[in-house]
N, C-alpha and C. Protein backbone atom coordinates (compact mmCIF):
# COMPACT_ATOMS: atom_id res chain seq x y z
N UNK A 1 9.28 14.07 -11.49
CA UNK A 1 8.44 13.65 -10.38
C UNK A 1 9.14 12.53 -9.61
N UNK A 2 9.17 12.43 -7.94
CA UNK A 2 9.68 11.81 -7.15
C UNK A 2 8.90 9.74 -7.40
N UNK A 3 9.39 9.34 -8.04
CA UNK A 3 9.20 7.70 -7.97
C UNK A 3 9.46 7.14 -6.78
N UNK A 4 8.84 5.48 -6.23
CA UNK A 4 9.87 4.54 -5.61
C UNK A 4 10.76 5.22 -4.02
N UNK A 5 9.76 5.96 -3.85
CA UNK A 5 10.36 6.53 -2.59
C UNK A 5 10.39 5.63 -1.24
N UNK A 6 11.73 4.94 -0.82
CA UNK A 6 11.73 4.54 0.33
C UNK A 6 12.41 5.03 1.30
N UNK A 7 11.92 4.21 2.50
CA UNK A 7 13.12 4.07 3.83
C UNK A 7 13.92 3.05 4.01
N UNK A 8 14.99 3.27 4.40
CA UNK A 8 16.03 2.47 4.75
C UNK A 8 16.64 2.06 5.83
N UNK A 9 16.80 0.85 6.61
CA UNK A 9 17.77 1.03 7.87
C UNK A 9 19.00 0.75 7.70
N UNK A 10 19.93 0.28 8.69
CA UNK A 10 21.15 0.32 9.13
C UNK A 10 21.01 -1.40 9.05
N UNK A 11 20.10 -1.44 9.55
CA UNK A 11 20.19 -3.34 9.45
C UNK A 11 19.55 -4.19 7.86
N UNK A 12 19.67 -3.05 7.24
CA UNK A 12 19.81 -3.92 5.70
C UNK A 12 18.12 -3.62 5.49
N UNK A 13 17.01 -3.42 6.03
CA UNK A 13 15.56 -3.28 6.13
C UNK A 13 15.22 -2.00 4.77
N UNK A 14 14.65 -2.36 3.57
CA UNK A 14 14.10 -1.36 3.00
C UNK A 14 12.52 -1.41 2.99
N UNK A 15 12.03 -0.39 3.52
CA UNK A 15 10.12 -0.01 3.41
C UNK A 15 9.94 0.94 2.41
N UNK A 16 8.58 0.30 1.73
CA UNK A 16 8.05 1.03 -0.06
C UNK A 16 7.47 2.03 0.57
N UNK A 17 6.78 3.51 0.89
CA UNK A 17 6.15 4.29 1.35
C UNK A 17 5.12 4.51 0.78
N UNK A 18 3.57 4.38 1.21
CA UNK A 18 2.43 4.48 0.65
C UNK A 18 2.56 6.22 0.26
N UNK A 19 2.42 6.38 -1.25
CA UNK A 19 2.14 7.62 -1.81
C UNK A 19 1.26 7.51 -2.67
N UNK A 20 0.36 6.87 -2.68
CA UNK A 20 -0.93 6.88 -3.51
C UNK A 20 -1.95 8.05 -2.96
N UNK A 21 -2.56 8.73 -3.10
CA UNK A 21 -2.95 9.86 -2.92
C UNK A 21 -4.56 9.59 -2.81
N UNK A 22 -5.50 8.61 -3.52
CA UNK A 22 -6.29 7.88 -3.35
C UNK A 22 -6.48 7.13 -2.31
N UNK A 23 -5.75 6.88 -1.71
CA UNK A 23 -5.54 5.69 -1.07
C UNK A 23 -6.38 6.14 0.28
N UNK A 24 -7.50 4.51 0.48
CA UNK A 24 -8.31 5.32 1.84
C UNK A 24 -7.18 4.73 3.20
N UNK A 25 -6.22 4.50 2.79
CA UNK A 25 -5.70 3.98 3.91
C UNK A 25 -4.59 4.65 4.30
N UNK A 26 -3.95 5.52 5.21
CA UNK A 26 -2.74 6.77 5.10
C UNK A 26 -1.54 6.39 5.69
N UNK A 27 -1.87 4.92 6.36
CA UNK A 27 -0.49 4.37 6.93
C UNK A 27 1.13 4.75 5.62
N UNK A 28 1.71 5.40 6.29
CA UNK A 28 3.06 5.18 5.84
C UNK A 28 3.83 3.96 5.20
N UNK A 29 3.57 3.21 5.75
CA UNK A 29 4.21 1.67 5.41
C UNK A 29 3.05 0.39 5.23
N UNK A 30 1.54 1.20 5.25
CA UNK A 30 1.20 0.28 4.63
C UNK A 30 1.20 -1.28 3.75
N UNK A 31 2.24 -1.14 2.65
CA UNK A 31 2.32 -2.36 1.83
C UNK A 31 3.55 -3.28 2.29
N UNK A 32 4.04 -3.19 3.07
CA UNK A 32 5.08 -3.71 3.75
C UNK A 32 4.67 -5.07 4.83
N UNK A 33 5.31 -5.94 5.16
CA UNK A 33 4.66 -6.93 6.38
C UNK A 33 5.40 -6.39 7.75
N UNK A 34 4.78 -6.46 8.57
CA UNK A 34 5.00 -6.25 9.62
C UNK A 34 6.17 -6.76 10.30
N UNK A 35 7.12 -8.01 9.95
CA UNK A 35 7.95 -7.89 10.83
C UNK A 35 9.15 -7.36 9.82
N UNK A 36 8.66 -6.91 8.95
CA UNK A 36 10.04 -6.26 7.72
C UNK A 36 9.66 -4.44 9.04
N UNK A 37 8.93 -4.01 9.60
CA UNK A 37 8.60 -2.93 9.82
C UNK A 37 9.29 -2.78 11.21
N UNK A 38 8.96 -3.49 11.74
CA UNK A 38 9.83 -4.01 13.14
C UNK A 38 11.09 -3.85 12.97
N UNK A 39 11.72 -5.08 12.44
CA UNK A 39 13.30 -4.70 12.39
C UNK A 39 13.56 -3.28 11.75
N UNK A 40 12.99 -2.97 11.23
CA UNK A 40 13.62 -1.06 10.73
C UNK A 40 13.14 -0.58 11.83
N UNK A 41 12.62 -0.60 12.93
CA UNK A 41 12.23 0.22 14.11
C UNK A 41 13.76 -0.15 14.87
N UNK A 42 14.28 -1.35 15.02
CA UNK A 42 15.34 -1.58 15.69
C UNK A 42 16.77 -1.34 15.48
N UNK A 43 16.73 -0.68 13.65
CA UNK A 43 17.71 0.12 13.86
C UNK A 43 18.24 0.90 14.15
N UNK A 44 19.59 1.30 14.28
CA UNK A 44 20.46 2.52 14.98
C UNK A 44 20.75 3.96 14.19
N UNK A 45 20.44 3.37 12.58
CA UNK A 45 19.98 4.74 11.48
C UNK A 45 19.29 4.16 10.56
N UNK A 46 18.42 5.63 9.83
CA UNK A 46 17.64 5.01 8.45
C UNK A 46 17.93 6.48 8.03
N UNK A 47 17.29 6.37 6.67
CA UNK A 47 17.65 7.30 5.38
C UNK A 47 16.65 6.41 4.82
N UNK A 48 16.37 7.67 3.60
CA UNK A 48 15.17 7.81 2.60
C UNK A 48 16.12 7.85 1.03
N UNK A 49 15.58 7.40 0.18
CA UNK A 49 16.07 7.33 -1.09
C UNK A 49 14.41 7.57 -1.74
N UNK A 50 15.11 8.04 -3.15
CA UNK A 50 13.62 7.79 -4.46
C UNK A 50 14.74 8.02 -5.33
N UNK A 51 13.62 7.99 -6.77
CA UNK A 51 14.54 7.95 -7.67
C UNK A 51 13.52 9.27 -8.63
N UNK A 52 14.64 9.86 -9.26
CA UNK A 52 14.01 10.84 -9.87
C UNK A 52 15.12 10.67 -11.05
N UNK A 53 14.29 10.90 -11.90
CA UNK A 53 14.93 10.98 -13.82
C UNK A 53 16.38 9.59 -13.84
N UNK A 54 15.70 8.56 -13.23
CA UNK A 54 16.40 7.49 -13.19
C UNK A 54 17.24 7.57 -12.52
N UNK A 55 17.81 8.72 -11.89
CA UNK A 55 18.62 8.59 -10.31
C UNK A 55 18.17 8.28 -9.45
N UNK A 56 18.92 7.47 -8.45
CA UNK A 56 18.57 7.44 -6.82
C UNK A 56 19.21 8.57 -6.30
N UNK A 57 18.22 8.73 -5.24
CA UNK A 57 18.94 10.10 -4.30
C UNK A 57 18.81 9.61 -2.90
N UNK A 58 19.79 9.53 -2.40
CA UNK A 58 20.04 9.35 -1.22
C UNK A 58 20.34 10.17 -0.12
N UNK A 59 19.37 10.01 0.93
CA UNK A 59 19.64 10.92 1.95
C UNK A 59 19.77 10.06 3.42
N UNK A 60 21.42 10.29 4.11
CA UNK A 60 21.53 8.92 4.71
C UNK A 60 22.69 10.59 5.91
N UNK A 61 23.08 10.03 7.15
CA UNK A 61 24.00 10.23 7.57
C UNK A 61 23.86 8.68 9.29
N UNK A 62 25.45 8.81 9.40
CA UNK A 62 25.44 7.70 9.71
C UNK A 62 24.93 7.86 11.67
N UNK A 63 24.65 7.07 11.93
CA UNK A 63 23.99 6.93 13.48
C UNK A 63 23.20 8.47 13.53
N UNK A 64 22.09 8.48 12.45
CA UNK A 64 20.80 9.12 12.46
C UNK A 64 19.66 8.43 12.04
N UNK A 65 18.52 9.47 12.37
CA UNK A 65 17.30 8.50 12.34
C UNK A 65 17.06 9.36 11.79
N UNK A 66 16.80 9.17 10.09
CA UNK A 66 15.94 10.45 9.13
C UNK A 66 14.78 9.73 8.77
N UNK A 67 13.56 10.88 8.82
CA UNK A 67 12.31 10.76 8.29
C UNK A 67 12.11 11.36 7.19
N UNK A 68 11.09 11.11 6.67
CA UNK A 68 10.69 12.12 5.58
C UNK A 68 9.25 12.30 4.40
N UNK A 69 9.18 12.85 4.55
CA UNK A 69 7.69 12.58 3.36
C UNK A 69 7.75 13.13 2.07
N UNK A 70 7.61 13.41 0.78
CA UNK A 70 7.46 13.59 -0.10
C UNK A 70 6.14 15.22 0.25
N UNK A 71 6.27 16.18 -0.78
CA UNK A 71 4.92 17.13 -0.78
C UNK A 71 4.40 16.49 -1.23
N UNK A 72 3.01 17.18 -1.27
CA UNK A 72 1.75 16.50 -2.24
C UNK A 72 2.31 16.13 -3.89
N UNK A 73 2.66 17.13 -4.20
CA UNK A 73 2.81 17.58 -5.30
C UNK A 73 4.05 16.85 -6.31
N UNK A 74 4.76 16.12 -5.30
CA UNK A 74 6.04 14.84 -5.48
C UNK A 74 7.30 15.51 -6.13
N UNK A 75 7.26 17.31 -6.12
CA UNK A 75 8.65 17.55 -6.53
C UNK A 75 9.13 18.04 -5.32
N UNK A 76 9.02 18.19 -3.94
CA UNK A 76 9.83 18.19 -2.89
C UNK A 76 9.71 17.52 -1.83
N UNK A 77 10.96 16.95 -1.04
CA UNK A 77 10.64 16.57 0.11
C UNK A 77 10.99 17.11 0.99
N UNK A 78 10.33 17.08 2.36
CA UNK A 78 10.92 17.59 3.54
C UNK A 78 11.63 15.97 4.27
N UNK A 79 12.46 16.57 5.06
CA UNK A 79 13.10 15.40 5.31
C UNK A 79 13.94 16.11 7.10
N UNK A 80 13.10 14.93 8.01
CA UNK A 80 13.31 15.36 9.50
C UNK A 80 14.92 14.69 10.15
N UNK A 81 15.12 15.47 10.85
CA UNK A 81 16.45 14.53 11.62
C UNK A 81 17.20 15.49 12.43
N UNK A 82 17.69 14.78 13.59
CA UNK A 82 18.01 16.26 14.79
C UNK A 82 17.08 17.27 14.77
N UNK A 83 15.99 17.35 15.10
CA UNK A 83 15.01 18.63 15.24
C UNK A 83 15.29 19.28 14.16
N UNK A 84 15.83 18.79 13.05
CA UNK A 84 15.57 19.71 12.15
C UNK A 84 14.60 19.60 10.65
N UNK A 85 14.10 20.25 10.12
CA UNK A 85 13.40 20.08 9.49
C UNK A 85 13.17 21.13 8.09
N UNK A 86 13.78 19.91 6.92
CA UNK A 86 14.73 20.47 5.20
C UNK A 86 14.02 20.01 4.54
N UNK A 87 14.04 20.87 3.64
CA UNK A 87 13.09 20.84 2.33
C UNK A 87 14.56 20.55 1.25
N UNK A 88 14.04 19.85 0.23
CA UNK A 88 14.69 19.19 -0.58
C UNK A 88 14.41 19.23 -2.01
N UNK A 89 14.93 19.87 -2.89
CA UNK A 89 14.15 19.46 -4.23
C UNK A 89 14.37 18.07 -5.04
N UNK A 90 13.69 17.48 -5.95
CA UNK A 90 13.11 16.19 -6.08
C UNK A 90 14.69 15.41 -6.67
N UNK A 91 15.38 16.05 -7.07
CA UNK A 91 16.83 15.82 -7.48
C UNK A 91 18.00 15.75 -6.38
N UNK A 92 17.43 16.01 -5.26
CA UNK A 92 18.51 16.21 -3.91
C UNK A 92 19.17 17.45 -3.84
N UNK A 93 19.15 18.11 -3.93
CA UNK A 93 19.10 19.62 -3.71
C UNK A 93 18.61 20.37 -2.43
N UNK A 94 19.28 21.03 -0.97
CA UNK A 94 18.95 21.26 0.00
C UNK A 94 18.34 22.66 -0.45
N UNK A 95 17.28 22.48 -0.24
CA UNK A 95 16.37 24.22 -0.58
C UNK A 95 16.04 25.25 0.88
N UNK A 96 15.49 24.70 1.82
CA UNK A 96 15.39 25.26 2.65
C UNK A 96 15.22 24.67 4.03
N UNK A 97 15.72 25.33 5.12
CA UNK A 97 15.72 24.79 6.52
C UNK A 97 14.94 25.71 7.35
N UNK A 98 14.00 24.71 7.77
CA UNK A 98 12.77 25.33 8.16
C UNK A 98 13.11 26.08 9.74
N UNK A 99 12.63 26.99 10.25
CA UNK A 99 12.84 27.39 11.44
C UNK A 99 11.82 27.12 12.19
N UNK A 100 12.04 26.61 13.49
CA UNK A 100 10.71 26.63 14.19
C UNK A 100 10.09 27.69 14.77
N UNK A 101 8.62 27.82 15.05
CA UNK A 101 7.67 28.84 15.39
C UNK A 101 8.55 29.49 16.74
N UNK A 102 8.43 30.27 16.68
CA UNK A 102 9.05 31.77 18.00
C UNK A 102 7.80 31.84 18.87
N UNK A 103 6.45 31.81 18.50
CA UNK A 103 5.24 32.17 19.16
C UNK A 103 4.04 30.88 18.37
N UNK A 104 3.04 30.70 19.41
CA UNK A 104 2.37 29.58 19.00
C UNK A 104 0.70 30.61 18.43
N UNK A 105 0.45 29.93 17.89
CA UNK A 105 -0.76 30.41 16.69
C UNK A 105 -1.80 30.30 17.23
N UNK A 106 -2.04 28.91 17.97
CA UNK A 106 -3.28 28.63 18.59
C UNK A 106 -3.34 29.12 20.31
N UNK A 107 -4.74 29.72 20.25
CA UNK A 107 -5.15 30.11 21.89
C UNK A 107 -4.58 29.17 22.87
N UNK A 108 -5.42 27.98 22.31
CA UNK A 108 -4.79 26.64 23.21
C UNK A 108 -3.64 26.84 24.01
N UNK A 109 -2.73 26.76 22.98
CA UNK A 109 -1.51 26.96 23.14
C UNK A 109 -0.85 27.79 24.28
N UNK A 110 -1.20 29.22 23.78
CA UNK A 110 -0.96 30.42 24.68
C UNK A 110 -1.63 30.34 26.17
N UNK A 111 -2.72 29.74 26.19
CA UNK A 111 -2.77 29.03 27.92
C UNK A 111 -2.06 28.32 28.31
N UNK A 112 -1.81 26.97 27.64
CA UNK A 112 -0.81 26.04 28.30
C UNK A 112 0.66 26.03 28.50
N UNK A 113 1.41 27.52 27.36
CA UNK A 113 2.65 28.13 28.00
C UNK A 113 2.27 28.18 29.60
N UNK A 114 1.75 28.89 29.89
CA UNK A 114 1.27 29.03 31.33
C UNK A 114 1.69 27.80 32.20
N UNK A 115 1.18 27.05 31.99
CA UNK A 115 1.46 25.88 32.72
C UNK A 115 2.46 25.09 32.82
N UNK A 116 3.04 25.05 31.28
CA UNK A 116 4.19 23.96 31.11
C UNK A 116 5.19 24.80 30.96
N UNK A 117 6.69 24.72 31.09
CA UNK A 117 7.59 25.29 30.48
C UNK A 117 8.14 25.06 29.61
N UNK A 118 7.74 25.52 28.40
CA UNK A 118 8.50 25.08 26.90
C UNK A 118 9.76 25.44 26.62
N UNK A 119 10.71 24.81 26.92
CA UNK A 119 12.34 25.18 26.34
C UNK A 119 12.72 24.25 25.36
N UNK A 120 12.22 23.31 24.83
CA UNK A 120 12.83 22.53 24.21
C UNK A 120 11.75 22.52 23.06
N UNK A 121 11.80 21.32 21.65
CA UNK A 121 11.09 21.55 20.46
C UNK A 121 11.75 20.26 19.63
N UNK A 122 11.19 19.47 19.20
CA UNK A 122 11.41 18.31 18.34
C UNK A 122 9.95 18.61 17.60
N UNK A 123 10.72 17.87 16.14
CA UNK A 123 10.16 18.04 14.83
C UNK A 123 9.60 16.38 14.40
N UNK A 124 8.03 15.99 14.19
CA UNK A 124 8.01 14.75 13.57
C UNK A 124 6.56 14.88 12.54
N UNK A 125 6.61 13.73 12.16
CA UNK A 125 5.90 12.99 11.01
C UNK A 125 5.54 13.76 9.85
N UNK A 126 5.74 14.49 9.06
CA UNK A 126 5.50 15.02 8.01
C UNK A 126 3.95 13.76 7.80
N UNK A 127 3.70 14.54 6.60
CA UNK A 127 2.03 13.63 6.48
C UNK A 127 1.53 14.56 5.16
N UNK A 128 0.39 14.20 4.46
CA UNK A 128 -0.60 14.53 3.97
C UNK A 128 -1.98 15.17 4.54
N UNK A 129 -2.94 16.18 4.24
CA UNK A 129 -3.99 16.17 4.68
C UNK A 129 -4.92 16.94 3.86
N UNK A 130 -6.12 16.79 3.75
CA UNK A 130 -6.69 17.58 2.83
C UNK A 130 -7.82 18.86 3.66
N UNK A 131 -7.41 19.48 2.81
CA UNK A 131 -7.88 21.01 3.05
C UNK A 131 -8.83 21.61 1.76
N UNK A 132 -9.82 21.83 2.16
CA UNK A 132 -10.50 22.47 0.50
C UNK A 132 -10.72 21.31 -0.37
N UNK A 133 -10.90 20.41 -0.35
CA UNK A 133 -10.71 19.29 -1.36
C UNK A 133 -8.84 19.53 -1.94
N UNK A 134 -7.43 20.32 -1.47
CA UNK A 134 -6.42 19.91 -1.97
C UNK A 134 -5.57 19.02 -0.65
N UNK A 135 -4.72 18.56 -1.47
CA UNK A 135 -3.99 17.69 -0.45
C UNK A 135 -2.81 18.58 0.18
N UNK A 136 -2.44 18.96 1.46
CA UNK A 136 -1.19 19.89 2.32
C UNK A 136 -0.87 19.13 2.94
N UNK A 137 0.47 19.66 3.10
CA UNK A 137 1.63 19.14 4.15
C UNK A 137 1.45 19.46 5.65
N UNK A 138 1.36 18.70 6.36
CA UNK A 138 1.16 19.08 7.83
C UNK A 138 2.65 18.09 8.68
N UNK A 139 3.26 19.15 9.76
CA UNK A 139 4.13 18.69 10.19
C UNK A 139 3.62 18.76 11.78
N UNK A 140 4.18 17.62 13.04
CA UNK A 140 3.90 17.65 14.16
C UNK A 140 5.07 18.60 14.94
N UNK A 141 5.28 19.33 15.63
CA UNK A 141 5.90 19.89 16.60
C UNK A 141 6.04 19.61 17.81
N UNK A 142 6.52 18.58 18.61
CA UNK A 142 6.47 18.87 19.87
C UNK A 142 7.18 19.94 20.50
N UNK A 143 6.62 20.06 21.87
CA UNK A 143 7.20 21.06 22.73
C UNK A 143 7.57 20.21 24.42
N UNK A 144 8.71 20.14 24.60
CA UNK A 144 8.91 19.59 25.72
C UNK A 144 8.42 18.12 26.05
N UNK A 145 8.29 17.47 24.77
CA UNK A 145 7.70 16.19 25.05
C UNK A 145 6.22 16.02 25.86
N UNK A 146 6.09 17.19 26.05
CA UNK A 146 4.41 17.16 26.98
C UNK A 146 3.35 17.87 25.78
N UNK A 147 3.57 18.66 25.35
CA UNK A 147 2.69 19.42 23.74
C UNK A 147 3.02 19.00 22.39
N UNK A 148 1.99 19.32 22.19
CA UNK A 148 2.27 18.95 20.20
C UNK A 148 0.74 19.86 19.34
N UNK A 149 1.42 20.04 18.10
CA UNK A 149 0.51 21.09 17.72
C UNK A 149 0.90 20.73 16.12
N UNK A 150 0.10 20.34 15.63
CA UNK A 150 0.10 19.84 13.68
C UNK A 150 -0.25 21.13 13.50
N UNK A 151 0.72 21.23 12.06
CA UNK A 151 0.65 22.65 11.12
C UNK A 151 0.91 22.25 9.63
N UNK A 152 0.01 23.08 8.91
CA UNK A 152 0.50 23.29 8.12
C UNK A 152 1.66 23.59 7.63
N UNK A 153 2.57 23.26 6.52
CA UNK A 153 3.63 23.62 5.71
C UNK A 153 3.82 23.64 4.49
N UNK A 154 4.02 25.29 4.60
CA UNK A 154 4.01 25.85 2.83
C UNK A 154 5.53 24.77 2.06
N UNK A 155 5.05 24.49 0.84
CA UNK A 155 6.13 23.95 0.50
C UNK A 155 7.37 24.58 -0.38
N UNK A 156 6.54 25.97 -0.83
CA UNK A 156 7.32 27.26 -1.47
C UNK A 156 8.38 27.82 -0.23
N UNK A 157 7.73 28.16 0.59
CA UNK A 157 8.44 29.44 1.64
C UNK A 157 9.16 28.11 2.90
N UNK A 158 8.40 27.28 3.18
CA UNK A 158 9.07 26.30 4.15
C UNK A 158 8.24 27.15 5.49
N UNK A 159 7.14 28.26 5.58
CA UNK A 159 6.57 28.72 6.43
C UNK A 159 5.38 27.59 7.45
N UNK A 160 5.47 27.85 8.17
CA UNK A 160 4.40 27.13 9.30
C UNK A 160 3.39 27.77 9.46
N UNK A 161 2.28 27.79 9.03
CA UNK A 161 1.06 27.81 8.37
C UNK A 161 0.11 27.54 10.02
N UNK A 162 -1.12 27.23 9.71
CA UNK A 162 -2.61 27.13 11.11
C UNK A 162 -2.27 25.90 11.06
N UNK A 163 -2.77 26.17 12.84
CA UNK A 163 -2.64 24.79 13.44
C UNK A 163 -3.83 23.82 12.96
N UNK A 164 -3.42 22.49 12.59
CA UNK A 164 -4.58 21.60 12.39
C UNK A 164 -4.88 20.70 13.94
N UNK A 165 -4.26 20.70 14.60
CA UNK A 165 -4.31 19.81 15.74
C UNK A 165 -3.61 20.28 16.69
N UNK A 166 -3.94 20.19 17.86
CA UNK A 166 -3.17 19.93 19.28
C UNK A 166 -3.23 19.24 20.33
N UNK A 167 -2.66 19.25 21.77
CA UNK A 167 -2.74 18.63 22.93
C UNK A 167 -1.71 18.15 23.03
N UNK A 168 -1.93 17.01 24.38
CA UNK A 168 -1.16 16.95 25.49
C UNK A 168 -0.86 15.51 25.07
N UNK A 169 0.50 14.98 25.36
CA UNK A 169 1.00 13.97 24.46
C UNK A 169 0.63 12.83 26.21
């Protein structure tokens, strides 16, 4: 199981990541002070580490900005950077690279092609959410910096699952 999972910057900044699963509060960086949160906003790269079976695993490349969340379930992570978006097993192991949606799920959606022209697609915030009383992975999608549409993500297949959210950014 994934321990001690943080973020890291370029300017020396490490943040603890709220993974308490209880927790009524869902901020990401929660337990952290605020100007430790700041300066990691002002760096030029960050990377995520945890430690699993007393290893650290590091996931770093240099002048990038990686995100990442842990599954519910704390044996994989997905982990964002360049629009792309990798699933990881809890040992650092690249398992799968997610593809983005070809066609959008929600009606919504399929009207506001209409309007906007979607050519472009960035990948953010991985997250928690509960469904059924279990806890799922939901990832944000933008489209052209003007749309965004939260989905589900299987953490087996790396598939993009019903939309939980949308609109106009």
């Amino acid at each position: 199981m994934i321990e001690k999972f943080q973020y890291f910057s370029s300017n020396g900044i490490f943040l603890d990541v709220n993974l308490d699963i209880n927790s009524k509060e869902d901020y990401l960086f929660k337990n952290n002070p605020e100007t430790e949160i700041s300066k990691f906003y002002q760096a030029q790269s960050s990377g995520i580490k945890w430690i699993f079976n007393q290893k650290t695993i590091t996931i770093h490349r240099k002048n990038t900005i990686i995100s990442g969340y842990p599954f519910p379930n704390l044996e994989k992570i997905l982990i964002i950077y360049h629009n792309k978006a990798l699933i990881y097993s809890q040992d650092g192991k690249l398992l799968l690279e997610i593809n983005p949606p070809d066609t959008y799920l929600s009606e919504l959606a399929k009207k506001m092609r209409n309007k906007l022209y979607f050519n472009s697609y960035s990948i953010y915030f991985p997250a928690w959410i509960k469904k059924n009383n279990h806890l799922i992975m939901q990832i944000q999608i933008n489209y052209n910096q003007n749309w965004y549409e939260l989905r589900e993500l299987d953490c087996e297949t790396g598939s993009l699952g019903n939309v939980t959210g949308e609109g106009m950014r």
